[in-house]
N, C-alpha and C. Protein backbone atom coordinates (compact mmCIF):
# COMPACT_ATOMS: atom_id res chain seq x y z
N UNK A 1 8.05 -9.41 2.54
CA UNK A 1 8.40 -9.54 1.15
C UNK A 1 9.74 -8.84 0.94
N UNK A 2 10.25 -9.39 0.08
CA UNK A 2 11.85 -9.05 -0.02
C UNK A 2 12.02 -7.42 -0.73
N UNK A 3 10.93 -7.35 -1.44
CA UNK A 3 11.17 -5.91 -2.04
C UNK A 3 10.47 -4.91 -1.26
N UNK A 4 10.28 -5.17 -0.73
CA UNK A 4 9.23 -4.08 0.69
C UNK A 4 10.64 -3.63 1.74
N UNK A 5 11.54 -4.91 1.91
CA UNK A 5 12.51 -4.53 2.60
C UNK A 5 13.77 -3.95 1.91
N UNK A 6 13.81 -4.25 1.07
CA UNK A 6 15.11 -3.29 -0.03
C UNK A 6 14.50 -1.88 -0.36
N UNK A 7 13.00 -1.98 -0.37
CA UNK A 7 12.83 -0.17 -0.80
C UNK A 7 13.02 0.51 0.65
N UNK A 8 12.66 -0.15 1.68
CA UNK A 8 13.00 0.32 3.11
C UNK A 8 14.23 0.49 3.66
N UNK A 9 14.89 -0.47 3.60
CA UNK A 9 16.62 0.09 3.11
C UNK A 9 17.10 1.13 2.57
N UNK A 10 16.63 1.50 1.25
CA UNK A 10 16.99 2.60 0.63
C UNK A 10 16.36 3.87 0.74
N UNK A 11 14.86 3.68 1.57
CA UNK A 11 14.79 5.07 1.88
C UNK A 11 15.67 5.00 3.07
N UNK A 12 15.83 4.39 4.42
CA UNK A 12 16.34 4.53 5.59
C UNK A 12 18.34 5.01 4.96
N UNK A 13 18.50 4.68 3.86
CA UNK A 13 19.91 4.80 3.55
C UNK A 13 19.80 5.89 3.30
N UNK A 14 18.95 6.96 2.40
CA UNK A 14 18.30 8.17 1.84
C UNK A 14 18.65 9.20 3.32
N UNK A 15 17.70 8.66 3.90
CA UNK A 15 17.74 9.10 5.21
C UNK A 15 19.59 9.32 6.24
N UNK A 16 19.60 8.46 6.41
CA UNK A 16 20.83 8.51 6.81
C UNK A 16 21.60 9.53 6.02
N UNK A 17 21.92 9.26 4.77
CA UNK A 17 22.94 10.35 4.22
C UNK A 17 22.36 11.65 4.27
N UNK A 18 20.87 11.86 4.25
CA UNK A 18 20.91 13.52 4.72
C UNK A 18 20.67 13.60 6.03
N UNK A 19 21.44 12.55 7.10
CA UNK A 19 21.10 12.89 8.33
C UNK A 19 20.25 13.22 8.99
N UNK A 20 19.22 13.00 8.50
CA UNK A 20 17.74 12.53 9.33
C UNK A 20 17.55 11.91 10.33
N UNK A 21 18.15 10.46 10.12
CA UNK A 21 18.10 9.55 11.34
C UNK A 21 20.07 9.44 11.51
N UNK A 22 19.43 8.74 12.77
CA UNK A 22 20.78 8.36 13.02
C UNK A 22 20.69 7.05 13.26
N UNK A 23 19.92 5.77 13.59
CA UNK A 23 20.00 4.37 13.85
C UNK A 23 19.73 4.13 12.08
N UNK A 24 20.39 2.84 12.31
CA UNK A 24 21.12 2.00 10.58
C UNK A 24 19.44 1.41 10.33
N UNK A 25 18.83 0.77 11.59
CA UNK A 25 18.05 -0.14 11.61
C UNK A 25 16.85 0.14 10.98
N UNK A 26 16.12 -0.93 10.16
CA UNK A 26 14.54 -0.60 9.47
C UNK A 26 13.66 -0.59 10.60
N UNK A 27 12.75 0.29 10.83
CA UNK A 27 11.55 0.69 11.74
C UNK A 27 9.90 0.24 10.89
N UNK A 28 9.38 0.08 11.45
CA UNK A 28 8.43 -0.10 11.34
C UNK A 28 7.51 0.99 10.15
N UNK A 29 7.52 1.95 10.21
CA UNK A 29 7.48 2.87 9.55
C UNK A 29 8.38 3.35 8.52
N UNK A 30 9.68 2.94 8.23
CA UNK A 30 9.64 2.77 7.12
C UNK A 30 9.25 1.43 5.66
N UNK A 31 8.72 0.43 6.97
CA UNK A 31 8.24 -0.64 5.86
C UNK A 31 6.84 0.05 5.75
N UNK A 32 6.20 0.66 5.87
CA UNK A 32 4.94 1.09 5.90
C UNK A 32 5.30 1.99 4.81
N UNK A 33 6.21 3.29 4.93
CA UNK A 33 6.59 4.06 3.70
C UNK A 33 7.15 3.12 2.29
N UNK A 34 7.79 1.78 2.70
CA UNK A 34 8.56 1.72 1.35
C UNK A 34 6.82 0.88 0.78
N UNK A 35 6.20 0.37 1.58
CA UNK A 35 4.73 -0.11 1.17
C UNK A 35 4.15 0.88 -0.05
N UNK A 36 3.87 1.98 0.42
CA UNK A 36 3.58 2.93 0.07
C UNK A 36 3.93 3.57 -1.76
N UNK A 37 5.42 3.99 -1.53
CA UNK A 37 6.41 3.96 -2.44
C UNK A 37 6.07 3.03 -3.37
N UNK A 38 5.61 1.20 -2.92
CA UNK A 38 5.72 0.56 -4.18
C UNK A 38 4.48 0.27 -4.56
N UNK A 39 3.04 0.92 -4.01
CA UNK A 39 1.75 0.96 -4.58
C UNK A 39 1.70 1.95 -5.49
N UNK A 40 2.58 3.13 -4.77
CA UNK A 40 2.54 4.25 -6.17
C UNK A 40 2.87 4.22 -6.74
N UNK A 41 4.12 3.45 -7.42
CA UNK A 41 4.65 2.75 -8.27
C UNK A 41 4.09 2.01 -9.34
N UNK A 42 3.23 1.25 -8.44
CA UNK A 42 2.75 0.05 -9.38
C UNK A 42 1.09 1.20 -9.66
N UNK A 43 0.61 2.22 -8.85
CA UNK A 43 -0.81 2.73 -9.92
C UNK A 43 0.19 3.99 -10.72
N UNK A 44 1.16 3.80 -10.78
CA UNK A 44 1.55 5.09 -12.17
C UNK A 44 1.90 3.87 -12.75
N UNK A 45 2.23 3.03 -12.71
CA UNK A 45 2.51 1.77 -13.90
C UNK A 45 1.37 1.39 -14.32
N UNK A 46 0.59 0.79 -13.66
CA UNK A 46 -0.72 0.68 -14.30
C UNK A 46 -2.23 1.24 -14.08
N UNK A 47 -1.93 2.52 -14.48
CA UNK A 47 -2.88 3.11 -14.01
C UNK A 47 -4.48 2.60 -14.22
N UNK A 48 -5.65 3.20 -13.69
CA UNK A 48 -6.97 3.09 -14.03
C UNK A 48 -7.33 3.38 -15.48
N UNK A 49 -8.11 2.67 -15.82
CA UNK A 49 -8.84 3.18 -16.58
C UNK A 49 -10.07 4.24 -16.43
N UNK A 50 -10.45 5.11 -17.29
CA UNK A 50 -11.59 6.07 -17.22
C UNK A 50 -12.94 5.58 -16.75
N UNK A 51 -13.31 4.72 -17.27
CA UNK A 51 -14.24 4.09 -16.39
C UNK A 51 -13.91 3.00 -15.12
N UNK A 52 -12.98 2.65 -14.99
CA UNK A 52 -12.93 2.10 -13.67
C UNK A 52 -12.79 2.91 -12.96
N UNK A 53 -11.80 4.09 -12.83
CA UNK A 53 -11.90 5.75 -12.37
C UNK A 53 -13.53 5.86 -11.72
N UNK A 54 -14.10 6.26 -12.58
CA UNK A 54 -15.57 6.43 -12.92
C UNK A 54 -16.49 5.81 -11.97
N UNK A 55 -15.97 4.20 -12.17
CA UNK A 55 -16.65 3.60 -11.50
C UNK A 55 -16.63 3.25 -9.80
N UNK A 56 -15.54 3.50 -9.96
CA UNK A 56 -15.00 3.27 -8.18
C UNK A 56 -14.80 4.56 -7.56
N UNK A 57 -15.04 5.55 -8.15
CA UNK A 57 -15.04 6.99 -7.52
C UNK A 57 -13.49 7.41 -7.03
N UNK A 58 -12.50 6.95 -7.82
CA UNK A 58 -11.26 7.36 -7.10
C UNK A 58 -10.92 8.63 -7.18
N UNK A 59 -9.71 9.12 -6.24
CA UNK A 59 -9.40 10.31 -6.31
C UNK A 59 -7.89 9.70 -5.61
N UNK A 60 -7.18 11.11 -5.39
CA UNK A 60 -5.58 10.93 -4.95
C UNK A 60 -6.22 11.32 -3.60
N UNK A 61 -5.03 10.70 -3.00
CA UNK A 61 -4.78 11.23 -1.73
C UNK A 61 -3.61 12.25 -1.20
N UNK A 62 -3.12 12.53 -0.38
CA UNK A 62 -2.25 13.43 0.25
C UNK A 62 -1.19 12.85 -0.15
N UNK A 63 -0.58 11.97 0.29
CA UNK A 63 0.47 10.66 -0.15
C UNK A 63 0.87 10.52 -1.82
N UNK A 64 -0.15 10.88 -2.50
CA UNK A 64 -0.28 10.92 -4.26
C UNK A 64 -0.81 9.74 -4.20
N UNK A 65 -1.16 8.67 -3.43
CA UNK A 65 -1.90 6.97 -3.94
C UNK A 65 -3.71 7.61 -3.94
N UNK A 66 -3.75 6.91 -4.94
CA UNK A 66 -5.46 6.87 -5.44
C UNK A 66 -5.80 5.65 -4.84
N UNK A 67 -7.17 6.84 -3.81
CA UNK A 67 -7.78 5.78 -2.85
C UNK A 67 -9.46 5.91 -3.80
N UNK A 68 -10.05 4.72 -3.11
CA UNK A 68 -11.31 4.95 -3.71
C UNK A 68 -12.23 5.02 -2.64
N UNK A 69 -13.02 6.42 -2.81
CA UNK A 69 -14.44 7.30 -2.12
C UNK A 69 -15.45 5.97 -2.21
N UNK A 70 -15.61 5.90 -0.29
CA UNK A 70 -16.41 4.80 -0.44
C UNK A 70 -18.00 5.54 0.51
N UNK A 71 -19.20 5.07 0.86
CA UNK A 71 -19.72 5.90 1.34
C UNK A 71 -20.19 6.16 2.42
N UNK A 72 -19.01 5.29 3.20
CA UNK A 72 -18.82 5.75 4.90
C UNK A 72 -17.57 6.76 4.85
N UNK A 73 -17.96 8.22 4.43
CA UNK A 73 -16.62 8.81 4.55
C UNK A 73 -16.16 9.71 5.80
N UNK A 74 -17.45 9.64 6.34
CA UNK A 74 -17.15 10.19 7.93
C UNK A 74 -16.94 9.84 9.35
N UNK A 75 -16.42 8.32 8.95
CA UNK A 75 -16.29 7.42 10.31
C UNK A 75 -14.91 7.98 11.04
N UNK A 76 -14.54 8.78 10.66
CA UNK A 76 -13.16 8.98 11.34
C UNK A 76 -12.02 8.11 10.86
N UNK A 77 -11.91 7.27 10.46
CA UNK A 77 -10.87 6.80 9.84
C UNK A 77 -10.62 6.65 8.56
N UNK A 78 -9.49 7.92 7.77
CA UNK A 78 -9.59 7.86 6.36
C UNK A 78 -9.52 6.90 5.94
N UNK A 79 -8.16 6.08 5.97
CA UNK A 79 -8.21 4.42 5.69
C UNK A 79 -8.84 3.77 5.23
N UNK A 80 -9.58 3.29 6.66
CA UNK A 80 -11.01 2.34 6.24
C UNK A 80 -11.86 2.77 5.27
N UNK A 81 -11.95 4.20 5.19
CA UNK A 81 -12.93 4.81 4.84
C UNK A 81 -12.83 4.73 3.40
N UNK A 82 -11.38 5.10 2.79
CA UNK A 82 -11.19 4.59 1.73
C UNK A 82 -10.20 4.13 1.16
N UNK A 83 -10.55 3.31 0.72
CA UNK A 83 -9.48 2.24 0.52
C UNK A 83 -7.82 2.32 -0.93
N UNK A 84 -7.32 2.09 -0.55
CA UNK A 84 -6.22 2.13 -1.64
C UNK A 84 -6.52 1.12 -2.58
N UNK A 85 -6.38 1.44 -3.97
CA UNK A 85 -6.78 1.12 -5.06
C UNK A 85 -5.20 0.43 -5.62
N UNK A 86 -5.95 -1.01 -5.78
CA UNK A 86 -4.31 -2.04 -5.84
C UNK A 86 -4.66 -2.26 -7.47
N UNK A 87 -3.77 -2.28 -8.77
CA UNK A 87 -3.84 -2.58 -9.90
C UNK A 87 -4.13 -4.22 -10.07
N UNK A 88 -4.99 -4.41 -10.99
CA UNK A 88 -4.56 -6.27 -10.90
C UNK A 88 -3.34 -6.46 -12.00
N UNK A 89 -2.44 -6.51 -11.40
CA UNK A 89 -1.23 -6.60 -11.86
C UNK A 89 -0.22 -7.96 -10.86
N UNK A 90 0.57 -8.72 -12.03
CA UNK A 90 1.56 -9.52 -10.85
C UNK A 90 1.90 -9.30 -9.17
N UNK A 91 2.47 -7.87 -9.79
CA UNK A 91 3.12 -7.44 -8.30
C UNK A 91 2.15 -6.88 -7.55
N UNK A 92 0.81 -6.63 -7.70
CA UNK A 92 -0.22 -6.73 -6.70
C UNK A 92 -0.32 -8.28 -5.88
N UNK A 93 -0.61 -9.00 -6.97
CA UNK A 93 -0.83 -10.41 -6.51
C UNK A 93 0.20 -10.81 -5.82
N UNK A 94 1.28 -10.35 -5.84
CA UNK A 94 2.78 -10.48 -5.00
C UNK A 94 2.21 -10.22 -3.61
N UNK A 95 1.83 -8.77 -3.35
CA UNK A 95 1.49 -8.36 -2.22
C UNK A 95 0.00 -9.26 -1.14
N UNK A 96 -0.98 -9.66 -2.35
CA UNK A 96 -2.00 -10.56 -1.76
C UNK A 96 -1.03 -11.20 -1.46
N UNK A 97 -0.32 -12.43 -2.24
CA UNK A 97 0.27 -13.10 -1.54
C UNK A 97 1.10 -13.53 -0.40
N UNK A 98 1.47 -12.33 0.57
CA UNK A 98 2.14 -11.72 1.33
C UNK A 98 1.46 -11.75 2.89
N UNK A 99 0.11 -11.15 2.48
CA UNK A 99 -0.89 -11.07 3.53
C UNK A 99 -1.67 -12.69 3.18
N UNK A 100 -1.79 -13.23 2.84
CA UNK A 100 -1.69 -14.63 2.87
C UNK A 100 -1.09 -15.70 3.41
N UNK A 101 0.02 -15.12 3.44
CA UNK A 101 1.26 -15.97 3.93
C UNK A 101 1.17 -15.30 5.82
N UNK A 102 0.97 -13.97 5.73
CA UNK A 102 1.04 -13.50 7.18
C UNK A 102 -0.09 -14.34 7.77
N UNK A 103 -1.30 -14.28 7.78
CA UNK A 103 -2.27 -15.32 8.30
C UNK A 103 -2.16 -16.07 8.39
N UNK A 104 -1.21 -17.17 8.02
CA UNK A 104 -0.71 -18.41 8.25
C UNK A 104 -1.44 -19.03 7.06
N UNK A 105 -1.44 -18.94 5.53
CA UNK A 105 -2.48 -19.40 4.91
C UNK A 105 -4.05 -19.53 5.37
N UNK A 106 -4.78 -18.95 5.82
CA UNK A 106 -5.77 -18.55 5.94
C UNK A 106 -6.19 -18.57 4.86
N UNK A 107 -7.71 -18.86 4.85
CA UNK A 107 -8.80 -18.77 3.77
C UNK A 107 -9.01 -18.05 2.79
N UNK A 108 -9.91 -17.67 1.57
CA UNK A 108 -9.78 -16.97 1.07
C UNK A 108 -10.63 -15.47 1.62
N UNK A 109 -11.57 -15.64 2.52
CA UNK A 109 -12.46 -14.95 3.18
C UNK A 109 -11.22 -13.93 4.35
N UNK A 110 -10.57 -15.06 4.56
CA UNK A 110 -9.20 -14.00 6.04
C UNK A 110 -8.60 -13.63 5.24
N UNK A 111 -7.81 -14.24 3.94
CA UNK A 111 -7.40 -13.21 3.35
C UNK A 111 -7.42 -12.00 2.96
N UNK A 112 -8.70 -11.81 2.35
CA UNK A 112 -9.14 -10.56 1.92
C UNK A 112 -9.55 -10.00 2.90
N UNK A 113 -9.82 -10.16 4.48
CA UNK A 113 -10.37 -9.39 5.50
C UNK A 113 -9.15 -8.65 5.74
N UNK A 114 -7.68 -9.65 5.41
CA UNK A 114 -6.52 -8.86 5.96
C UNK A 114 -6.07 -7.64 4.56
N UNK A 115 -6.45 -8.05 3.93
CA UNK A 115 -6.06 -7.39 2.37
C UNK A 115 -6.83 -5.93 2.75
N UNK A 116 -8.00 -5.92 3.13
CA UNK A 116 -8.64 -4.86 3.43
C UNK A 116 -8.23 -4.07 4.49
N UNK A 117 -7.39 -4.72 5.43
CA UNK A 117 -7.15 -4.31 6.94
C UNK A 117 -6.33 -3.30 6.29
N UNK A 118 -5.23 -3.73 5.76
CA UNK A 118 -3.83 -3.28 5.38
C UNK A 118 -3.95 -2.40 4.57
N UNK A 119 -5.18 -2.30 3.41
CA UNK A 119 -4.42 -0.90 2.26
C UNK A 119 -6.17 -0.40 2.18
């Protein structure tokens, strides 16, 4: 997605000018950070409501993204364990659409298996 790679740009540009890195090039990890960057974005834009809060047991994470407490929380993998909490908002549906497109249009069932993989 085109804005996944412009926020990755600009942190890697961020970077560069305080000399952090030294290669120009986007890494893998920073599309994963600018990912990041634009979920937190979009839950301080549209945040939860008190009872959806409530209801999905969210809390923040380390990162500041509100994941939601699911009740496998001791499998070893925070992640899976709990999941990042996507707003239903456009630019969510931007991002389904994304992992949609990565599966090769895949179903609605692979979709969401990948939707889950990813956040």
């Amino acid at each position: 997605m085109k804005i996944v790679r412009v926020v990755g740009q600009c942190i890697k540009f961020g970077n560069l000018c305080r000399k952090k890195e030294k290669s120009g090039q986007l890494t893998p990890s920073d599309v994963e950070q600018a990912e990041k960057v634009i979920i937190k974005q979009l839950q301080q834009k549209y945040p939860p409501t008190k009872h959806t809060a409530k209801n999905l047991n969210l809390v923040f994470d380390d990162d500041g993204l509100i994941r939601m407490q699911s009740r496998i929380q001791h499998c070893g993998d925070s992640e899976f364990a709990n999941p990042i909490f996507l707003p239903d908002c456009a630019e969510a549906k931007l991002l389904n659409h994304q992992q949609h497109q990565t599966i090769m249009h895949g179903g609605p069932k692979a979709t969401l298996t990948k939707i889950r993989e990813k956040y």
